[in-house]
Protein backbone atom coordinates (compact mmCIF):
# COMPACT_ATOMS: atom_id res chain seq x y z
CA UNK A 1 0.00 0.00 0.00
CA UNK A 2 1.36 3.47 -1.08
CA UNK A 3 -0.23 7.02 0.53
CA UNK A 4 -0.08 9.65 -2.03
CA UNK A 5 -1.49 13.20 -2.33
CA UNK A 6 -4.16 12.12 -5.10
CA UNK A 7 -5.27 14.40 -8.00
CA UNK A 8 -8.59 15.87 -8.44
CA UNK A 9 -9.09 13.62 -11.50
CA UNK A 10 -7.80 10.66 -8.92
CA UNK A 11 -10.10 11.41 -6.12
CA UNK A 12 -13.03 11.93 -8.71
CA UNK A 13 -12.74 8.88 -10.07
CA UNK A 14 -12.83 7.15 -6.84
CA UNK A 15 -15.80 8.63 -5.17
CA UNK A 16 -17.77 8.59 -8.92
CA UNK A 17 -18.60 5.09 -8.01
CA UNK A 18 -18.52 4.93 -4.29
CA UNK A 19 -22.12 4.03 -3.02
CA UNK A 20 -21.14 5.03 -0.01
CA UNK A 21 -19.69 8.87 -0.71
CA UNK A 22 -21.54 12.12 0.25
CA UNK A 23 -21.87 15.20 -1.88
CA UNK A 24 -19.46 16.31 0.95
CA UNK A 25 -16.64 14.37 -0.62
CA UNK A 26 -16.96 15.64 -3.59
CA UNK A 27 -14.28 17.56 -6.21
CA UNK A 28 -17.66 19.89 -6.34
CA UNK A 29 -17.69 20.31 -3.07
CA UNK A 30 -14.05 21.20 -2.37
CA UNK A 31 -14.17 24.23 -5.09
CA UNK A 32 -17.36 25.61 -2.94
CA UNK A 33 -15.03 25.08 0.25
CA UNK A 34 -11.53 26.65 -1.42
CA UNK A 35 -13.82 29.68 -2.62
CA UNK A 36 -15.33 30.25 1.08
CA UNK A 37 -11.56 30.23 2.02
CA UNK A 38 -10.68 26.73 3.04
CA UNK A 39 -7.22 24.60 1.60
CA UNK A 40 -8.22 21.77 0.06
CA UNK A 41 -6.22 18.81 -0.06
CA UNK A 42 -7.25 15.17 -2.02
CA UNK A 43 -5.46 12.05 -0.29
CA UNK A 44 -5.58 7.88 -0.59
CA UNK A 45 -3.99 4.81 -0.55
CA UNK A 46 -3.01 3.00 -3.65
CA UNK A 47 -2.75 -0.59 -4.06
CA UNK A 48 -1.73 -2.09 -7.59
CA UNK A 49 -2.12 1.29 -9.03
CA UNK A 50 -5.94 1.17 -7.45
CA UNK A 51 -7.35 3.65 -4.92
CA UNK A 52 -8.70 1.67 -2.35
CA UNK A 53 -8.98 4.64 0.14
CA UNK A 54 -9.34 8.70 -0.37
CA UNK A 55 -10.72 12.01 1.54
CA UNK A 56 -11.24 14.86 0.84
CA UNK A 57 -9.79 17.30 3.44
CA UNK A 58 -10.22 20.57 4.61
CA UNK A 59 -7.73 22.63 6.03
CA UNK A 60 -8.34 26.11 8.12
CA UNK A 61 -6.09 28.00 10.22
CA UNK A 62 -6.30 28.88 13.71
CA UNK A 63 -4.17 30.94 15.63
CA UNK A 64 0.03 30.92 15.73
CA UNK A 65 -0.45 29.35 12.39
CA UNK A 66 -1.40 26.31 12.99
CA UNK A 67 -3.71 24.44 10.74
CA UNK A 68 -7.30 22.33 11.88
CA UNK A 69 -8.11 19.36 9.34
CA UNK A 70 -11.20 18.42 8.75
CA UNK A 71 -13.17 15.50 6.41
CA UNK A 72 -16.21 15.87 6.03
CA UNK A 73 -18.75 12.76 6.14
CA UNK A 74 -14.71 11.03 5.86
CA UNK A 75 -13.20 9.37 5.48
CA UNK A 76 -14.27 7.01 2.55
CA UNK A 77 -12.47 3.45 3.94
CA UNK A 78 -13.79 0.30 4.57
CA UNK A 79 -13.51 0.83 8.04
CA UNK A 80 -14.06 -2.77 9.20
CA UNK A 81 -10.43 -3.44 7.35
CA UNK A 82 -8.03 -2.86 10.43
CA UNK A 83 -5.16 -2.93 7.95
CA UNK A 84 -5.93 -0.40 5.97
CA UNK A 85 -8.14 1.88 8.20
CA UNK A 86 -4.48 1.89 10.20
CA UNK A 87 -1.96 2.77 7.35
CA UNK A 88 -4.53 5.16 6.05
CA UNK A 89 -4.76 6.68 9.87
CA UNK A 90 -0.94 6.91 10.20
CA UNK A 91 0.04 8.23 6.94
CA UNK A 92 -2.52 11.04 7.53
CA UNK A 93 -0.77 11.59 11.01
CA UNK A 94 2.41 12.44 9.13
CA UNK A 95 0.91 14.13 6.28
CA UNK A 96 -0.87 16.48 8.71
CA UNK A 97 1.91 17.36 10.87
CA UNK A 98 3.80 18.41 7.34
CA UNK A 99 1.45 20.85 6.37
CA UNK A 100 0.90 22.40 10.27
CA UNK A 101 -2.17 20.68 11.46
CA UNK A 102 -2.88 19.67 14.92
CA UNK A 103 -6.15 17.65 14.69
CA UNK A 104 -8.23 15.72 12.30
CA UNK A 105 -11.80 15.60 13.03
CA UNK A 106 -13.97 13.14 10.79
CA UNK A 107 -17.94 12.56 10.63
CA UNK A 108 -18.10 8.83 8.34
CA UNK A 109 -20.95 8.40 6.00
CA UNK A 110 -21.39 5.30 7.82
CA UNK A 111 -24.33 4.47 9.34
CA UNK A 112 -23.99 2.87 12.72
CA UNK A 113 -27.54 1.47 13.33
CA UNK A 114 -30.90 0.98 11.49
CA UNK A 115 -33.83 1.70 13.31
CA UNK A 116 -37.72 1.09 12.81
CA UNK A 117 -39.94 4.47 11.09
CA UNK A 118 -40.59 4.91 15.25
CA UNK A 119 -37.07 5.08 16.10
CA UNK A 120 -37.17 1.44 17.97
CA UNK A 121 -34.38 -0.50 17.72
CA UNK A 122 -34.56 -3.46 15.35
CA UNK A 123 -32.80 -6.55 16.77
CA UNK A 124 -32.71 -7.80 13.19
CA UNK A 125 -30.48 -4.92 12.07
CA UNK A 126 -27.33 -5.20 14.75
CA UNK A 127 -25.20 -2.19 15.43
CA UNK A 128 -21.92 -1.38 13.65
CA UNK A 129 -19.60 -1.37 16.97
CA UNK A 130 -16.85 -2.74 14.92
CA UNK A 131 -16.11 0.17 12.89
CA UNK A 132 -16.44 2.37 16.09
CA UNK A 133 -14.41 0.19 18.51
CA UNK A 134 -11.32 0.28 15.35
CA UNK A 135 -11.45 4.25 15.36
CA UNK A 136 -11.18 4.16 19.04
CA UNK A 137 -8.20 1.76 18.95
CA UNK A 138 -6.80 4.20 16.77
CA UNK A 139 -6.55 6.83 19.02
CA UNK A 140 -9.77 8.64 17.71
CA UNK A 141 -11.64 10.50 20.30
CA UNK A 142 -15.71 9.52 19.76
CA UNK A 143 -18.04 12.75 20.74
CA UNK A 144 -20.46 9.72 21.63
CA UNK A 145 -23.65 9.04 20.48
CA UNK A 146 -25.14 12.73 20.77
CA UNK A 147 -29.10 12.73 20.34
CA UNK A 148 -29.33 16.50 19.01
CA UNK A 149 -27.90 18.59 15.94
CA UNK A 150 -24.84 19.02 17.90
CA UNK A 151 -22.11 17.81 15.76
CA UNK A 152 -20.99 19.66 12.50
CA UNK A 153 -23.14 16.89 10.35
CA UNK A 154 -26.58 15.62 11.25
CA UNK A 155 -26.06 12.10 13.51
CA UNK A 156 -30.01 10.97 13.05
CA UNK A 157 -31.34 10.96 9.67
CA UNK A 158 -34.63 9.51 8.11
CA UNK A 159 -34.06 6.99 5.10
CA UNK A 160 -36.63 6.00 2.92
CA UNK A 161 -35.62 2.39 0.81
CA UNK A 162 -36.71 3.12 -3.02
CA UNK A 163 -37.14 -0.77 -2.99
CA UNK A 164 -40.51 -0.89 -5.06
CA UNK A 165 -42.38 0.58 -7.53
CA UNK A 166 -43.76 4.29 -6.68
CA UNK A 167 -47.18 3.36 -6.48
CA UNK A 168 -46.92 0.96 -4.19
CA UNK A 169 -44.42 2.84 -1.84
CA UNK A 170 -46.95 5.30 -1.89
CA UNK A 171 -50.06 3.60 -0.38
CA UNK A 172 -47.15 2.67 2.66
CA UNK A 173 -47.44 6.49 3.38
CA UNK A 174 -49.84 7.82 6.39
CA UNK A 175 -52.68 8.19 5.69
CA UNK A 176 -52.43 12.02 6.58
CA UNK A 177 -49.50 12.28 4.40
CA UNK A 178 -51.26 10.54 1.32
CA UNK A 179 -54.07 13.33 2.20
CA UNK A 180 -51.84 16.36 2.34
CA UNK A 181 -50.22 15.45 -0.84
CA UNK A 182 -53.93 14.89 -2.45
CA UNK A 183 -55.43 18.77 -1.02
CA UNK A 184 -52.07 20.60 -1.95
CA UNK A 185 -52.78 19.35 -5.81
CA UNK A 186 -57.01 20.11 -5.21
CA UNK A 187 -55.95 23.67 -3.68
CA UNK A 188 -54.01 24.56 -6.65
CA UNK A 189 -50.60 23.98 -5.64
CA UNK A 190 -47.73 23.30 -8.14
CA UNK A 191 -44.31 21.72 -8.17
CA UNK A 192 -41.88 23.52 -11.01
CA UNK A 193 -37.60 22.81 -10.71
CA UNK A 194 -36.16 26.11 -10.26
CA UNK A 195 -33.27 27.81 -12.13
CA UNK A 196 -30.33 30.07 -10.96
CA UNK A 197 -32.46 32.72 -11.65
CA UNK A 198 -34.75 31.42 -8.47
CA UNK A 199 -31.94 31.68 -5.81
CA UNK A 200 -33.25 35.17 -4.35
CA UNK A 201 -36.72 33.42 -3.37
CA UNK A 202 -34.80 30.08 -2.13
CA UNK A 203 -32.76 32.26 -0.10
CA UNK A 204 -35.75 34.72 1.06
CA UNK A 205 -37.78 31.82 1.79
CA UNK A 206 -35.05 30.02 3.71
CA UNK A 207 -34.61 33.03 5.51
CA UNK A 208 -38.04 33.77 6.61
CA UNK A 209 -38.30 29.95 7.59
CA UNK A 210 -35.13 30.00 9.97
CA UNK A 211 -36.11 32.77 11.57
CA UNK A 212 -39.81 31.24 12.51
CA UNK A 213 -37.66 27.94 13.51
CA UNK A 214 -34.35 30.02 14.69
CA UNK A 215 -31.95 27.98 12.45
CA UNK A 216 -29.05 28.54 10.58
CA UNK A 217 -29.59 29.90 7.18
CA UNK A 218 -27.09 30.74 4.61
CA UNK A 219 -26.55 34.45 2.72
CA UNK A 220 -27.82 34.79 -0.80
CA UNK A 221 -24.28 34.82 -1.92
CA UNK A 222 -23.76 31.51 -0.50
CA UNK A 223 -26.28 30.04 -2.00
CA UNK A 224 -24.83 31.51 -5.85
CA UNK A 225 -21.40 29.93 -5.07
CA UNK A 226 -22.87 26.78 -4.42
CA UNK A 227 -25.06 26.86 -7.54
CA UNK A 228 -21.86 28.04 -8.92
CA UNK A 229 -19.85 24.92 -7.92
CA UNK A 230 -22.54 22.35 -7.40
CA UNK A 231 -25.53 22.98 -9.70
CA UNK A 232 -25.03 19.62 -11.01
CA UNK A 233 -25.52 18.02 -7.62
CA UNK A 234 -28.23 20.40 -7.19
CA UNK A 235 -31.99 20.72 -7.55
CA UNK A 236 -34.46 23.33 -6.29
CA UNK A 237 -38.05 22.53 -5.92
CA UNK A 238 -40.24 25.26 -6.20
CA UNK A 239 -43.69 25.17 -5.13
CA UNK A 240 -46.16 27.73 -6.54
CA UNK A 241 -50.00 28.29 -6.03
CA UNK A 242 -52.03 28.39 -9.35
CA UNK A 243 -54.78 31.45 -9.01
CA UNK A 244 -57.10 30.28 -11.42
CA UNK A 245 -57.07 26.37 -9.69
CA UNK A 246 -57.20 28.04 -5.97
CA UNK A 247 -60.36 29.65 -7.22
CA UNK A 248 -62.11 26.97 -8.82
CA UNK A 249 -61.20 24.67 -5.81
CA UNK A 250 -62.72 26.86 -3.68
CA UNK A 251 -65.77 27.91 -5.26
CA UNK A 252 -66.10 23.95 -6.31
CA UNK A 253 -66.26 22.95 -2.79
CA UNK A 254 -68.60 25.96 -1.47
CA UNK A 255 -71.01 25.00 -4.62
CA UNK A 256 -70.92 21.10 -3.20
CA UNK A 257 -71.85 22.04 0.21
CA UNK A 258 -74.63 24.17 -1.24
CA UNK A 259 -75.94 21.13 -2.51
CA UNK A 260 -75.76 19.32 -0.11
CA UNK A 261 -77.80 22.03 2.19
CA UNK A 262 -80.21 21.75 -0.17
CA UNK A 263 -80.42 18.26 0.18
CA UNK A 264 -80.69 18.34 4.12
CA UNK A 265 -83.55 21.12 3.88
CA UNK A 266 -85.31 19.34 1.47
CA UNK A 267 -85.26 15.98 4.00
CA UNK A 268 -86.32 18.33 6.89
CA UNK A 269 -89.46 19.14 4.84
CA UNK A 270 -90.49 15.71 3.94
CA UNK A 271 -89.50 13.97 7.21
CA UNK A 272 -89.63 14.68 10.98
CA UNK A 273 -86.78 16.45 12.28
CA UNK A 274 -84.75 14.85 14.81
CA UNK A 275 -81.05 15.93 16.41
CA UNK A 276 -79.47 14.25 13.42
CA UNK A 277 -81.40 15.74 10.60
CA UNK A 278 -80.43 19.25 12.55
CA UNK A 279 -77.06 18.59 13.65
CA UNK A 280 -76.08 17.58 9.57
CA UNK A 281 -77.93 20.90 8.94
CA UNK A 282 -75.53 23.13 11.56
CA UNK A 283 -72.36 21.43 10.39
CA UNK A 284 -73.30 22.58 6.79
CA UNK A 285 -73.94 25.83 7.46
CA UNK A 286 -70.93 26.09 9.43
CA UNK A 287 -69.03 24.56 6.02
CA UNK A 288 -70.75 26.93 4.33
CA UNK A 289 -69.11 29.56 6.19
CA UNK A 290 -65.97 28.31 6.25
CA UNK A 291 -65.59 28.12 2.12
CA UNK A 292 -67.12 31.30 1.68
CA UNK A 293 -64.28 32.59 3.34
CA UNK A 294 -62.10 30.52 2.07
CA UNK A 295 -63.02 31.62 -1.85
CA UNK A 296 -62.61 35.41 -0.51
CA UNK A 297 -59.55 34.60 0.31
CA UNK A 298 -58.71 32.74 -2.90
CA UNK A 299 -60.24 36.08 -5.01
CA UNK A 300 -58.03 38.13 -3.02
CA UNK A 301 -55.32 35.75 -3.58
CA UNK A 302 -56.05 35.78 -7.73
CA UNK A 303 -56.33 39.85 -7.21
CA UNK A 304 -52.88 40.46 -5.79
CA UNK A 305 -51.20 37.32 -7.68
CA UNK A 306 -52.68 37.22 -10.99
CA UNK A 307 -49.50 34.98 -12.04
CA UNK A 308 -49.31 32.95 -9.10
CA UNK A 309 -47.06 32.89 -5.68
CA UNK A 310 -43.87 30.89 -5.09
CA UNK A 311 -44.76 29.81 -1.44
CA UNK A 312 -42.17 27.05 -0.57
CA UNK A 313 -38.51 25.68 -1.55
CA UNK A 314 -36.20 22.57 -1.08
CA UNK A 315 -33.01 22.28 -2.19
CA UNK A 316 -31.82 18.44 -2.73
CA UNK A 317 -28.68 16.99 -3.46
CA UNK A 318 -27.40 13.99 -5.25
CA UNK A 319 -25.17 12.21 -3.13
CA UNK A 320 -23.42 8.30 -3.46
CA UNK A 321 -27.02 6.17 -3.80
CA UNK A 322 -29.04 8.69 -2.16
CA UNK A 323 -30.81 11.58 -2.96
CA UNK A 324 -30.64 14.18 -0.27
CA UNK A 325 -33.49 16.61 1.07
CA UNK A 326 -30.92 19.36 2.09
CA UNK A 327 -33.46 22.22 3.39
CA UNK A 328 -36.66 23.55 2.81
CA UNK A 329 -38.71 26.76 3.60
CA UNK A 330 -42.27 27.52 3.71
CA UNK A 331 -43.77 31.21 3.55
CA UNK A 332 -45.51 31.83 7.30
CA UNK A 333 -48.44 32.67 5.73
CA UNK A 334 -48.48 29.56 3.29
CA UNK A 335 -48.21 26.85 6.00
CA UNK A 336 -51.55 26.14 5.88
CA UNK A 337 -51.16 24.46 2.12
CA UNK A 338 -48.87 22.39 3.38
CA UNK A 339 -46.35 22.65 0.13
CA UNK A 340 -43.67 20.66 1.67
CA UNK A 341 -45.64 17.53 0.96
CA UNK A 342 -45.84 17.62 -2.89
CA UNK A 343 -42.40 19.03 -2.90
CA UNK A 344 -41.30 15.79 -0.97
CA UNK A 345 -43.36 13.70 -3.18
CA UNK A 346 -41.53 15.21 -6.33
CA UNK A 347 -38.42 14.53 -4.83
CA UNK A 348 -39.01 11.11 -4.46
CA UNK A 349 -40.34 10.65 -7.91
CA UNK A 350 -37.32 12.06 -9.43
CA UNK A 351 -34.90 10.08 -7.27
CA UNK A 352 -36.82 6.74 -8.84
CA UNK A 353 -36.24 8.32 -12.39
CA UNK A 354 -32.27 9.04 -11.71
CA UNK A 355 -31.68 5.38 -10.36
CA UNK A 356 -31.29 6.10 -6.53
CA UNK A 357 -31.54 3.35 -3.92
CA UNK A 358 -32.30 5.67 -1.13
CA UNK A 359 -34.14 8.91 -0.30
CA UNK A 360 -32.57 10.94 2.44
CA UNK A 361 -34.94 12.86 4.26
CA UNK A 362 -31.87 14.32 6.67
CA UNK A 363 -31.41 15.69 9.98
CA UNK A 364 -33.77 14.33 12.36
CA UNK A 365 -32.98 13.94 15.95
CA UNK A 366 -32.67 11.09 18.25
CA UNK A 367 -35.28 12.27 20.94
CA UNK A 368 -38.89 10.66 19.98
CA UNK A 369 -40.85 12.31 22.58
CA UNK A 370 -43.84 14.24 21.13
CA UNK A 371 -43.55 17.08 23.56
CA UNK A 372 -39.25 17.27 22.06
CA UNK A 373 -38.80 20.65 20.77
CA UNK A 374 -37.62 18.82 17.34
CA UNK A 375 -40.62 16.48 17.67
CA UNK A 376 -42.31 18.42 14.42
CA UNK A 377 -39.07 17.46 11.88
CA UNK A 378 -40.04 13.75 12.73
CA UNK A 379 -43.37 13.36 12.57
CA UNK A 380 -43.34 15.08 9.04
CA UNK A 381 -41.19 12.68 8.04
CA UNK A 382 -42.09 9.55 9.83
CA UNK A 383 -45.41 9.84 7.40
CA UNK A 384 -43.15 8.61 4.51
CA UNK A 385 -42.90 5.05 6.35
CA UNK A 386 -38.71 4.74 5.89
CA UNK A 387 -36.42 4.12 8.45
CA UNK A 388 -34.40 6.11 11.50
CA UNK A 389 -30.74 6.46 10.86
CA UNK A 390 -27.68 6.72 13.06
CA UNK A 391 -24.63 7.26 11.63
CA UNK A 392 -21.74 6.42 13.88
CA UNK A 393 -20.58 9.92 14.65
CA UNK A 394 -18.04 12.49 15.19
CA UNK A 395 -14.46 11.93 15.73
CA UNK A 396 -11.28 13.95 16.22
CA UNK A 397 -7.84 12.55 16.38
CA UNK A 398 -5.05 14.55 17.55
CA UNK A 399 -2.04 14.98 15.59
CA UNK A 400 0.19 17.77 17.56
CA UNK A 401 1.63 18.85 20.64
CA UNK A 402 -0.52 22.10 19.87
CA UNK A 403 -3.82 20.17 20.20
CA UNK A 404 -3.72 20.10 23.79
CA UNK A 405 -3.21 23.74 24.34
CA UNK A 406 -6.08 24.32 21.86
CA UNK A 407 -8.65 22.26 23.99
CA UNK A 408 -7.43 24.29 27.35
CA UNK A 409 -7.71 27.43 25.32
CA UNK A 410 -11.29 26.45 24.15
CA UNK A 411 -12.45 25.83 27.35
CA UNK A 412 -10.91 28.83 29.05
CA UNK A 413 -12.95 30.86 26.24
CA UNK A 414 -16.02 28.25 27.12
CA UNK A 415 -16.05 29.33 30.67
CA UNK A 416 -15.67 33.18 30.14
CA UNK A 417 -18.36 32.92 28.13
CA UNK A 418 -20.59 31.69 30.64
């Protein structure tokens, strides 16, 4: 086995038909990185003129000039192969301490544990100690088995299998979910793939959603260097509401319950009227109500946004065998449609018509209590019917003298903080 500084064209090849790599090991990737300010540096190990090992890594300077090196969802090793996983491990000791650095954290793409859609554990599906337990022997320091969005990458995610036809997946969904897919398409709602020129209302609606959730959204100029770098990992769902079908939704279903009013008065007049016969006839008048308001609204609507409203956004990425839901926004005032649903649907369908095994719904967390502040994330996507995730987790391996005094100066700053 040979470690060698590996050449974009080197690393690209490798990862091109990894199953296993994430869009964070990517050549596309790395430019994004080296533009934000990040080195970027491609290693691996060679065998018979065959990479059998590679990361991408990610160097950025702290103070006294010494270097932090960081792989993210890395490194891409079998990491049941003690062998290798240990060459790979001491050559990037060395290599490290050349260019300056003091520690190597890594976050594997590899999952440590496959749990049921309800997060229980399924003794069918054992844990991945293995590769843990080899890290560890390494010298790697595990940050454990956090529960939150703690770590740089999420640990929890929620994986649905694309292991049969669409259809049939489908009718696995909740019953709610199969429903909120079915009254965003009645209400008017549309699904279109957006273009760079559809950044500003990704990045407005991201905005306006992190601020309602308080998480961490990125600047508008972000967001055009990554389309810059990564548009062919990339695609932006777009959902918009259609005026003209919002209107003739809601006047459809006010004209129904007329009817059926009708109906109820007219058996009043023929029959004796008893609680039933008048409770049918106060639950219609109260629908009656409701969708009267409901196609004011929907005029108004048509009025102000004669060529339709983008209300919602995700941005996915393609990554190894999976296709990744990376964020998504909804307009405060929009919830009530409920766009994330055919957005999510879309996303499946196209990950069927590119070939992936897996849909990646993301960052979930590991607390399943209902009264969680996360909870919501879940349960959203829990209604898809895949599977809880766990990938193994963080780990940092120290490579320097200089590591140590980092960790006492971090929690020095840690305590004068609080």
């Amino acid at each position: 086995m040979e470690f060698k500084h590996l050449t974009e064209e080197e690393f690209a090849g490798f990862v091109k038909d990894n199953p296993n790599v994430s869009f964070m090991q990517t050549p596309q990737l790395a430019h994004l990185k080296k533009d934000l300010g990040s080195e970027i540096h491609y290693v691996g190990v060679i065998e018979e003129d065959k990479v059998i090992a590679a990361s991408l890594l990610l160097e950025d300077p702290t103070i006294l000039n010494k270097k932090m090196f960081y792989a993210p969802r890395g490194l891409i090793v079998d990491y049941h192969n003690k062998e290798l996983l240990a060459f790979f491990t001491k050559e990037l000791v060395k290599y490290i301490r050349a260019h300056k650095g003091f520690i190597l954290t890594i976050d594997p793409n590899v999952i440590y544990r496959v749990r049921t859609s309800l997060g229980e554990i399924d003794p069918q599906r054992p844990a991945d100690d293995e590769s843990i337990n080899n890290l560890k022997e390494l010298g790697y320091k595990h940050y454990g088995f956090n529960l939150y969005l703690d770590t740089k990458q999420a640990r929890w995610c929620y994986l649905l299998e694309l292991d049969k036809p669409f259809e049939e997946l489908k009718r696995g969904f909740s019953k709610q979910t199969r429903k909120n897919i079915d009254f965003c398409t009645k209400k008017g709602l549309m699904v279109r793939e957006g273009t760079i020129d559809d950044l500003q209302v990704m990045s407005e609606i991201f905005e306006m959603t992190s601020q309602r959730k308080h998480f961490l959204s990125r600047s508008l100029e972000y967001y055009k260097k990554m389309y810059h770098y990564m548009s062919d990992l990339m695609t932006i769902y777009i959902a918009y509401l259609d005026p003209d079908v919002y209107c003739n939704h809601a006047r459809q279903r006010l004209d129904d319950e007329k009817k059926n009013y009708d109906n109820i008065m007219a058996k009043m007049e023929k029959h004796v009227v008893g609680s039933r016969l008048t409770s049918q006839k106060e639950e219609s008048e109260r629908l009656m109500s409701k969708y009267e308001k409901e196609l004011e609204a929907a005029k108004k609507f048509k009025e102000e946004n004669p060529n339709g409203k983008d209300i919602g956004c995700l941005l996915s990425l393609r990554s190894g065998n999976e296709y990744l839901t990376l964020s998504s926004g909804i307009l405060q005032e929009y919830r009530s449609f409920t766009p994330k649903y055919l957005m999510y649907e879309h996303h499946i369908k196209e990950a069927y018509k590119e070939g992936f095994k897996y849909c990646n719904f993301y960052g979930i967390t590991g607390d399943f209590n209902p009264d969680g502040p996360y909870y919501g994330i879940y349960e959203f996507k829990k209604g898809f019917n895949g599977n809880v995730i766990e990938y193994i987790g963080e780990f940092e391996l120290k490579v320097g003298p200089f590591y140590d005094i980092y960790k006492a100066l971090k929690k020095i700053k840690s305590k004068l903080k609080k």
